[in-house]
Every structure is written in C-alpha cells, then in structure tokens.
Protein backbone atom coordinates (compact mmCIF):
# COMPACT_ATOMS: atom_id res chain seq x y z
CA UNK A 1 44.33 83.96 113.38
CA UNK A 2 41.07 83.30 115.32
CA UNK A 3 37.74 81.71 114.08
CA UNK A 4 34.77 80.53 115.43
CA UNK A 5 35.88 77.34 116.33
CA UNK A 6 39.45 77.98 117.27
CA UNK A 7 41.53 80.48 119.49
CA UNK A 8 45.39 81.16 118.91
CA UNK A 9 47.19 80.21 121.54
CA UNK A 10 50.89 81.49 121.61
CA UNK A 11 53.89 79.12 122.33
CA UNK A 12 55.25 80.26 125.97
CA UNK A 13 58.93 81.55 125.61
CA UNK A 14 61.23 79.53 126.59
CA UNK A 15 60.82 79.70 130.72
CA UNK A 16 57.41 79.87 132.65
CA UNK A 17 58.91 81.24 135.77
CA UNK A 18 57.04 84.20 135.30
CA UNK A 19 53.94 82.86 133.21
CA UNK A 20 51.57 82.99 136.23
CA UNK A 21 48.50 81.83 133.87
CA UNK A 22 50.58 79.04 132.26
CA UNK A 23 51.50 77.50 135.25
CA UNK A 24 48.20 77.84 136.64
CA UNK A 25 46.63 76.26 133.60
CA UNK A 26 49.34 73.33 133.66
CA UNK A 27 48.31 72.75 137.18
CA UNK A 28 44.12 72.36 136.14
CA UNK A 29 45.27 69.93 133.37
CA UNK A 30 46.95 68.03 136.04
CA UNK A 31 44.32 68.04 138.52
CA UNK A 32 42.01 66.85 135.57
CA UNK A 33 44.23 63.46 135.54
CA UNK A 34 43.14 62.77 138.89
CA UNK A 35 39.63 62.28 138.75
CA UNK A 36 38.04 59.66 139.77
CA UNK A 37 35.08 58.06 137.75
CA UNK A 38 35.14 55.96 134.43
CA UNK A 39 32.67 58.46 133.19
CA UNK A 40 35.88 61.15 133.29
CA UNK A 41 38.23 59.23 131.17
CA UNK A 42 37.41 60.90 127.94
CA UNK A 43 38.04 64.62 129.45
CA UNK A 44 41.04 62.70 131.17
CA UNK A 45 42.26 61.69 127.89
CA UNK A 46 42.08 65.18 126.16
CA UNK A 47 43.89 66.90 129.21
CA UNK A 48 46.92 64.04 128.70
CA UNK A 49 46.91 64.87 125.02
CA UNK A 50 46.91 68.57 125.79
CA UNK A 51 49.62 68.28 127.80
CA UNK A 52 51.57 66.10 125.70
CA UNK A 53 51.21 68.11 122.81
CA UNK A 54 52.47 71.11 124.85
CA UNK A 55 55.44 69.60 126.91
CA UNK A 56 56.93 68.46 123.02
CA UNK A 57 56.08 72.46 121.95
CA UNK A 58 58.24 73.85 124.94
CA UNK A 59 60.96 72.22 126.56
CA UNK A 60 60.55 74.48 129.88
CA UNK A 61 57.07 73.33 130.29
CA UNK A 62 58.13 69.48 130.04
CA UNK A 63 60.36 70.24 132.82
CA UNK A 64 58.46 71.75 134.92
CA UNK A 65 55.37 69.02 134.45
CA UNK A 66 57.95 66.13 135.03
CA UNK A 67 58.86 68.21 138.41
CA UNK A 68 55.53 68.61 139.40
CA UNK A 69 54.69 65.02 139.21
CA UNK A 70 53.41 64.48 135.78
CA UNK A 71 54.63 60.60 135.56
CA UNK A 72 53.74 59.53 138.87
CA UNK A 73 50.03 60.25 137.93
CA UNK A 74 50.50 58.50 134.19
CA UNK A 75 52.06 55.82 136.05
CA UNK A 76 48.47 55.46 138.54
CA UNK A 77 46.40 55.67 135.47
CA UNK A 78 48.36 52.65 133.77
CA UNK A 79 48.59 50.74 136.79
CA UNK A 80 45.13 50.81 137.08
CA UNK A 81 43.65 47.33 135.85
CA UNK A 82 42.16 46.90 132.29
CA UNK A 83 39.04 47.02 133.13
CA UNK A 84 39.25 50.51 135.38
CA UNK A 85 39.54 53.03 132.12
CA UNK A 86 38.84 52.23 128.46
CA UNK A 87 41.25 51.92 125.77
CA UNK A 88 41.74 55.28 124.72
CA UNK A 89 43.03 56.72 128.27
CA UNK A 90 45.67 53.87 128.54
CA UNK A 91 46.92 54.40 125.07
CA UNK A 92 47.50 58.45 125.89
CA UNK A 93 48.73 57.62 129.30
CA UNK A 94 50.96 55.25 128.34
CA UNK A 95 52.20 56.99 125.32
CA UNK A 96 52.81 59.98 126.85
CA UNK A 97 54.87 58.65 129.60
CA UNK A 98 56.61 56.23 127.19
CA UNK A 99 57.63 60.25 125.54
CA UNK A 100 58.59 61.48 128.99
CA UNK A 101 61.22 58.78 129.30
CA UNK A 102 62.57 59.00 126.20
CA UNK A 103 64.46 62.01 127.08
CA UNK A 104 67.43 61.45 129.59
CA UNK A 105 67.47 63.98 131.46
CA UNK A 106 63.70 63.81 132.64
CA UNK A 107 65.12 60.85 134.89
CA UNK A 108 65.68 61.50 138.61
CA UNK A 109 63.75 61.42 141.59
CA UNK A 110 60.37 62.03 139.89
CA UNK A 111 60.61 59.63 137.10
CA UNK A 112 62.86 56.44 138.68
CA UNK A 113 64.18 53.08 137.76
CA UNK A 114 61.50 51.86 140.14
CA UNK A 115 58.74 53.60 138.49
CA UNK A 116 60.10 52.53 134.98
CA UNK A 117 59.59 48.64 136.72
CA UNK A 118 56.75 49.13 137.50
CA UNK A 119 55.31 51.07 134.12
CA UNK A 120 56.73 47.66 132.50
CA UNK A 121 55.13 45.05 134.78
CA UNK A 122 51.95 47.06 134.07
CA UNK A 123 52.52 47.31 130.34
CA UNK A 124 53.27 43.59 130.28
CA UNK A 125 49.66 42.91 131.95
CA UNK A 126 47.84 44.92 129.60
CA UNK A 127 48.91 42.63 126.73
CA UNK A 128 46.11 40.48 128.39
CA UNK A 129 43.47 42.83 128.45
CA UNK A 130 40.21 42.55 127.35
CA UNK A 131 41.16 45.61 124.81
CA UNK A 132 42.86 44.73 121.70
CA UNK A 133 43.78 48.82 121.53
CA UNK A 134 45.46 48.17 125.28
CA UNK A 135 46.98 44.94 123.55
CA UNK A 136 48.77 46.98 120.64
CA UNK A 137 49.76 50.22 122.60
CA UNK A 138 51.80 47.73 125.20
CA UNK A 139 53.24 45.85 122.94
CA UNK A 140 54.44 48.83 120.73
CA UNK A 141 55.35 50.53 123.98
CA UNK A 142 57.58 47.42 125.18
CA UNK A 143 59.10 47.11 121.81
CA UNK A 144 60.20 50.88 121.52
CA UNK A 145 61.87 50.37 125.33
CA UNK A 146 63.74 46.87 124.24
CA UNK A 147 64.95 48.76 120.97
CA UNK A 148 66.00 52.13 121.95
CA UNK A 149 67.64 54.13 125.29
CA UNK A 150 66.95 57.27 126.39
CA UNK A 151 68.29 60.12 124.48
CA UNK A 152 71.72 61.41 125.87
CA UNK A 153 71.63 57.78 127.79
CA UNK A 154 75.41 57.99 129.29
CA UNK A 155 75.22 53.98 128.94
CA UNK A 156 72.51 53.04 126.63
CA UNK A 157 73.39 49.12 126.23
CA UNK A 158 73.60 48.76 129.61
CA UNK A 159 69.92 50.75 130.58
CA UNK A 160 68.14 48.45 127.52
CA UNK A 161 69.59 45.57 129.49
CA UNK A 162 67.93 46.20 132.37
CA UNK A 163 64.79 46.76 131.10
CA UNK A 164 64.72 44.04 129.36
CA UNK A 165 66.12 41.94 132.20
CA UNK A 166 62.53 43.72 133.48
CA UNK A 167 60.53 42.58 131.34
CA UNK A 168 61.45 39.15 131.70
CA UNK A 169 61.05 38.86 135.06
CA UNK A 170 57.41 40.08 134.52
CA UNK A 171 57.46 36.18 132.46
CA UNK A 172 56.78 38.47 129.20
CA UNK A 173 57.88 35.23 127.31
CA UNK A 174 55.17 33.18 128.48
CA UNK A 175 52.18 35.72 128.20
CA UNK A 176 54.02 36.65 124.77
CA UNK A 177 54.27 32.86 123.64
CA UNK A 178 49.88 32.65 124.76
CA UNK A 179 48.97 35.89 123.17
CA UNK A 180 50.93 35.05 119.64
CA UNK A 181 48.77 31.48 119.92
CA UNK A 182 45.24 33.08 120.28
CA UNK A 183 45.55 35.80 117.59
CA UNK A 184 47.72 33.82 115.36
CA UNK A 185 44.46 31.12 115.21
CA UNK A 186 42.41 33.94 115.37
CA UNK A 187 43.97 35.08 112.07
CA UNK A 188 43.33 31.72 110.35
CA UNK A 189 39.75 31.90 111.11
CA UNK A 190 39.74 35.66 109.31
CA UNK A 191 41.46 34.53 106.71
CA UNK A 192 39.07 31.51 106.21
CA UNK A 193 36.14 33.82 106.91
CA UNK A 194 37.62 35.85 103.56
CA UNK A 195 36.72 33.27 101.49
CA UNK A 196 33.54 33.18 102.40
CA UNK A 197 30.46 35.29 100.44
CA UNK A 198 30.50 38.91 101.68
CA UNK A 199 27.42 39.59 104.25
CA UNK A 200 26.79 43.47 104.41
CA UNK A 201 27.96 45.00 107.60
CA UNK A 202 25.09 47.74 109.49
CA UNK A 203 27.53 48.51 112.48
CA UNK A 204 29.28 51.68 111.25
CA UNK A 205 32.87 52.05 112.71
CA UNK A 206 33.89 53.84 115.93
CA UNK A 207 35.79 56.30 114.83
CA UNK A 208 38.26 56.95 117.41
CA UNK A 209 40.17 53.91 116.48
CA UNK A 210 43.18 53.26 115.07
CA UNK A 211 43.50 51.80 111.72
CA UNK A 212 43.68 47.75 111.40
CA UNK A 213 47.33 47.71 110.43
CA UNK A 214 47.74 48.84 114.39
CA UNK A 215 45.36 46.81 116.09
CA UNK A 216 43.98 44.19 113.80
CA UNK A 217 44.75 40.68 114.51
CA UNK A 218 47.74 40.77 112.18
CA UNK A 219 49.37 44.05 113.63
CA UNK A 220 49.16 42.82 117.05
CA UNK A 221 51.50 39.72 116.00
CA UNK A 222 53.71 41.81 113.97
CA UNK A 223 53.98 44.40 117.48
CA UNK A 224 54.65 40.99 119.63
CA UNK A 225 57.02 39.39 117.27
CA UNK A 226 58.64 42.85 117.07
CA UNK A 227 59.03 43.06 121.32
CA UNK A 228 60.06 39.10 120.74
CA UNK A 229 62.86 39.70 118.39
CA UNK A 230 63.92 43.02 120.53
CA UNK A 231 64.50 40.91 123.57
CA UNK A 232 65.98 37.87 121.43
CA UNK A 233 69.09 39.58 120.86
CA UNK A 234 70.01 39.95 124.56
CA UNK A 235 72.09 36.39 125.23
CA UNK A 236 71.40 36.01 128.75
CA UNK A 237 67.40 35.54 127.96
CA UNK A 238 68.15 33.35 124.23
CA UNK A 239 68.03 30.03 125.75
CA UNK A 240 64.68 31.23 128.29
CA UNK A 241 63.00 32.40 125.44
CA UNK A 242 63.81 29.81 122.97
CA UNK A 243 62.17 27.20 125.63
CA UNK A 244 59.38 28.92 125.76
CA UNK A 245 58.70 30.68 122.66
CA UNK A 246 60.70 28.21 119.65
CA UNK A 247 57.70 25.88 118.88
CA UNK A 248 55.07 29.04 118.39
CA UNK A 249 57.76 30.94 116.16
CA UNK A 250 58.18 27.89 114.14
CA UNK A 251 54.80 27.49 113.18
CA UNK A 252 54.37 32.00 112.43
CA UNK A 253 57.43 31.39 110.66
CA UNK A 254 56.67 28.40 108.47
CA UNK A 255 53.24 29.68 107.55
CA UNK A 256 54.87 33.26 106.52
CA UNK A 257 57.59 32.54 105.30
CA UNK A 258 54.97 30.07 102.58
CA UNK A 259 53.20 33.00 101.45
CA UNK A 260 56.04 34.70 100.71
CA UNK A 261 57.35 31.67 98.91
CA UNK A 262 53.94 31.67 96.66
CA UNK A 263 54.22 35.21 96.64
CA UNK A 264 50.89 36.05 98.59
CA UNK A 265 52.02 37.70 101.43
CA UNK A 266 50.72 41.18 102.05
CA UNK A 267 53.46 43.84 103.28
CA UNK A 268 52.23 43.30 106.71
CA UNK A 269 52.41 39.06 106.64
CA UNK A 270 56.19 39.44 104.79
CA UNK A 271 57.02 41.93 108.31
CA UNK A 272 55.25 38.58 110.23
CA UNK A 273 57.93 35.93 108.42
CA UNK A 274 60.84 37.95 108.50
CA UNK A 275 60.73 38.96 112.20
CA UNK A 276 59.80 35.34 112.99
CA UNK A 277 63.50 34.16 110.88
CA UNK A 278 65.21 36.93 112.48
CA UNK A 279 63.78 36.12 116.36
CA UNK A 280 64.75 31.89 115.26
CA UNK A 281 67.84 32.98 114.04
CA UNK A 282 68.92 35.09 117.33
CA UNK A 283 67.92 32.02 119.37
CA UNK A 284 69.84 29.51 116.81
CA UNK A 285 72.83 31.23 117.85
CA UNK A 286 73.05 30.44 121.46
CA UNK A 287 75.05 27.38 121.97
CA UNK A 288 72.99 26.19 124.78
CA UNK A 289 69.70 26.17 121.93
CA UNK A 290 71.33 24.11 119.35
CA UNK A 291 70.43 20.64 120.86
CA UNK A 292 66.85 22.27 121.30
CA UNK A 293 66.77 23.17 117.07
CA UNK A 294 68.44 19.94 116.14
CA UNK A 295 65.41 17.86 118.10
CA UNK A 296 63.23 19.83 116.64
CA UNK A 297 64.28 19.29 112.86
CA UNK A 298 64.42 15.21 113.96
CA UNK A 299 60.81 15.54 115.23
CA UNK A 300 60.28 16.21 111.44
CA UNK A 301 57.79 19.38 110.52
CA UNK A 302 54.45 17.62 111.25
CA UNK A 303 55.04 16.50 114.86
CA UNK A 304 56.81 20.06 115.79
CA UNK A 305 53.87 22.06 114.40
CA UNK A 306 51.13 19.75 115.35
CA UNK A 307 51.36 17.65 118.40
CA UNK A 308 53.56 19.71 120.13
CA UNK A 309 51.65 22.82 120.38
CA UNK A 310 48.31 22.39 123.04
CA UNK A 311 45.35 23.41 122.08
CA UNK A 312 45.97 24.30 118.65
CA UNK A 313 44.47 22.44 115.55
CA UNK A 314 45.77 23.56 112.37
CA UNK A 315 44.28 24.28 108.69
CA UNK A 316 43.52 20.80 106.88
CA UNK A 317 44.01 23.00 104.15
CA UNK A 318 47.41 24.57 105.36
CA UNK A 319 50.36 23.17 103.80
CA UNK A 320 53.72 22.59 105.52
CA UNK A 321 57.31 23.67 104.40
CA UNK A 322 60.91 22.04 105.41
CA UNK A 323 62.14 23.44 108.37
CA UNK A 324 65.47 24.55 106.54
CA UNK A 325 63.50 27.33 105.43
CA UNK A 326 62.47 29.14 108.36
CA UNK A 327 65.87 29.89 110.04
C-alpha cells in the first residue's frame, strides 16, 4: 500500500539474474559507499543500511553484493582512522560487515582471513577513538567475534581461536586494561556528580544516538569486560592477560561485587561484577597465574587496589571488601 511518504517496494524472488533494475540499483548503492568527503557520510550511512536491510530480506542479493565486493569497501570505510567519518558511518559499516561474516559461506576470496585481520586490528583501534559510539560498536563487535563462529563454521573452536589469537596480537589486553581505567574513574566522578543538586540541562539530545545502556560510561565497561571475559577462556592468552589485566579487574570487581553485597547495584553494575568474577575466575585457573593471585591476596586489599594501579586515586569515600569475595 502506497502513501505520501512511502512507496512499496516488493521483495525480489529469490535470484536477480534477470532483475536488470535490481542489480542496477545494488550497483548505485555501492558506488554511494565510495564517496569521498566527510560531508557524504550521512547519505553513505543510509545506502549501508539500505543494503543491509536488503541483503538479510533476500539471500540471492547478499550473494551477489558479497561477490561484487561489498566487504572490501566496508572494510576501507572502517580502516579509515577515527577521525575520517563520524560515529554513525563506522557503527553501520562495521555492523554490517560484522553480519556479512556471520554467515559461512560468504567466506572466500572476497571476504578472507586476511581481511577478517585486518577488520579486527581496525576494530581494536577504534576502542581509542575520540567517539564513545566508535568505542561501544568495537567492543560489541569484538565480543560477538570472541563468542560466536560463523554459521555452518565446519570448525568453529578452532576459527574463534584464531581470531582471538588476532586480537591479541593487536595488544587488545593492554588498550583493553587503559580503556577499562579511564571510564571506570570516569564512572566514579558520575556517580559522585549524582549526588550533587540537579542543574537544569538546555542542550536537547541528538537524537540519532543510542540509548546510555549502549554507550554510556557504564555500558562501555560492561561491552569491554564482556570482550575480556570472551578471550579469558582461551588458555593460551590466561596467563598474558592476567599480567596485564588482574590488578584493573580486581578493583571493577571489588567495587561491584560491594553494591551487590549492599544491594545497590543496578542491573547493568550486577552484569559489571559478575563478568569481572567470571573473567578472575578464568584467569585463577591457569596454573601459571596462581603465584600471581596468591601475591596479590599477601599484598592485602589496600596496596593491590591502591598503589599498584598508576594514575588512579580512589574514592575516600569508597569502601574496600576481602579479596575472597571477588573470585
């Protein structure tokens, strides 16, 4: 049914071999992707949506985008740095090729294990970027990879291996164990700001964002503790990650895990202290990590949450729980 705002627009049967004006209107939505200018992006983001939206309708038509290059021109908008296209592109690109991978059979010589590298080493930079949208749509993207294989995977424990085995060679511990230390301090200071007398706000908000539970301070460290735990159950990286990573889980966990001992934890601070238990209780289990725990507990909770973390100066007001508790 039409209207004055919409058109119908009938789901192609099943091929497009001989859907002349399909195909010809895939190929402008693809040509949009490549243009050139920042001032583009938002036309460049509709087009990737468009496209997404119609490759899930129609399996023909996802086959015939991924063989007409559809991820190799995701993969040049993603690679671009931060700064090159705003938020909303990266999350569609991203997502959408994220999608594309998820089915099996899309793999082959226009989606490969070196373009999958590479989507990953760019995925793990944008964690670092200056948007906190970019932040939240890498880290979710990087968790779903660590968690699940692509559908009809012959060998899926051995293709999550790899990409984890990816990820950490991109160092995704150590940008993981800086990024959970900014926003985890950066959620003290909201909380702290909380308590202070409400000042009415005049900036209305943008609304093509997602909501807070996605990319507010708190989601973003229950998306990288998610990816953290993920990549904590592969042994080979335990005793890596636990080097790197222990001391900043620790302190997550001991402050989360409180609140849900005093019983003021929202839903999304419970998710914070029971994926930072689960990630300390992976790690526990390497042999190798044991000594690591065990000096640790001796350093007694003040020192390990204190003086061994740079740059970080807790809550005078914060309060400090046995370390039995957290594993």
């Amino acid at each position: 049914q039409e209207s004055w705002w919409s058109v119908a627009f009938p789901q192609p049967s099943f091929s497009i071999d001989n859907q002349p004006s399909v195909r010809r209107a895939l190929g402008l939505l693809m040509q949009i992707l490549e243009l050139p200018n920042r001032v583009h992006q938002k036309v460049m983001q509709l087009a990737c949506g468009c496209l997404w939206s119609y490759s899930a309708l129609n399996r023909a038509v996802e086959v015939h985008l991924v063989s007409t290059g559809i991820c190799s021109r995701l993969l040049a908008i993603v690679e671009e740095p931060s700064h090159a296209w705003g938020p909303g592109l990266i999350e569609a690109a991203a997502s959408y090729y994220a999608y594309l991978t998820d089915e099996y059979k899309n793999h082959g010589p226009e989606l490969t294990p070196e373009m999958s590298q590479r989507f990953i080493s760019a995925m793990v930079r944008h964690i670092e970027s200056q948007y906190v949208r970019s932040q939240a749509i890498a880290l979710r993207v990087l968790g779903h990879i660590a968690f699940a294989s692509p559908l009809s995977c012959p060998n899926p424990n051995r293709y999550r291996g790899s990409q984890k085995d990816t990820m950490m060679a991109c160092s995704v511990e150590k940008v993981l164990s800086r990024y959970l230390l900014r926003k985890f301090k950066l959620y003290l200071e909201e909380v702290e700001e909380a308590l202070q007398p409400e000042v009415d706000d005049e900036n209305s908000p943008e609304l093509d964002t997602p909501p807070p539970s996605e990319i507010g301070v708190l989601g973003c460290v229950a998306h990288a503790l998610r990816l953290l735990r993920n990549l904590s159950v592969r042994e080979q990286h335990q005793v890596r990650l636990a080097k790197v990573t222990v001391l900043t889980v620790l302190k997550l966990s001991t402050h989360f895990t409180g609140l849900q001992h005093d019983g003021l934890a929202s839903n999304v601070e419970s998710d914070c202290g029971n994926l930072s238990n689960c990630i300390l209780q992976n790690l526990a289990n390497h042999p190798d990590n044991r000594t690591r725990f065990y000096k640790i507990e001796l350093m007694g909770t003040t020192a390990a949450m204190t003086a061994s973390l740079p740059d970080f100066r807790l809550d005078p007001n914060d309060r400090s729980y046995p370390l039995a508790a957290s594993p």
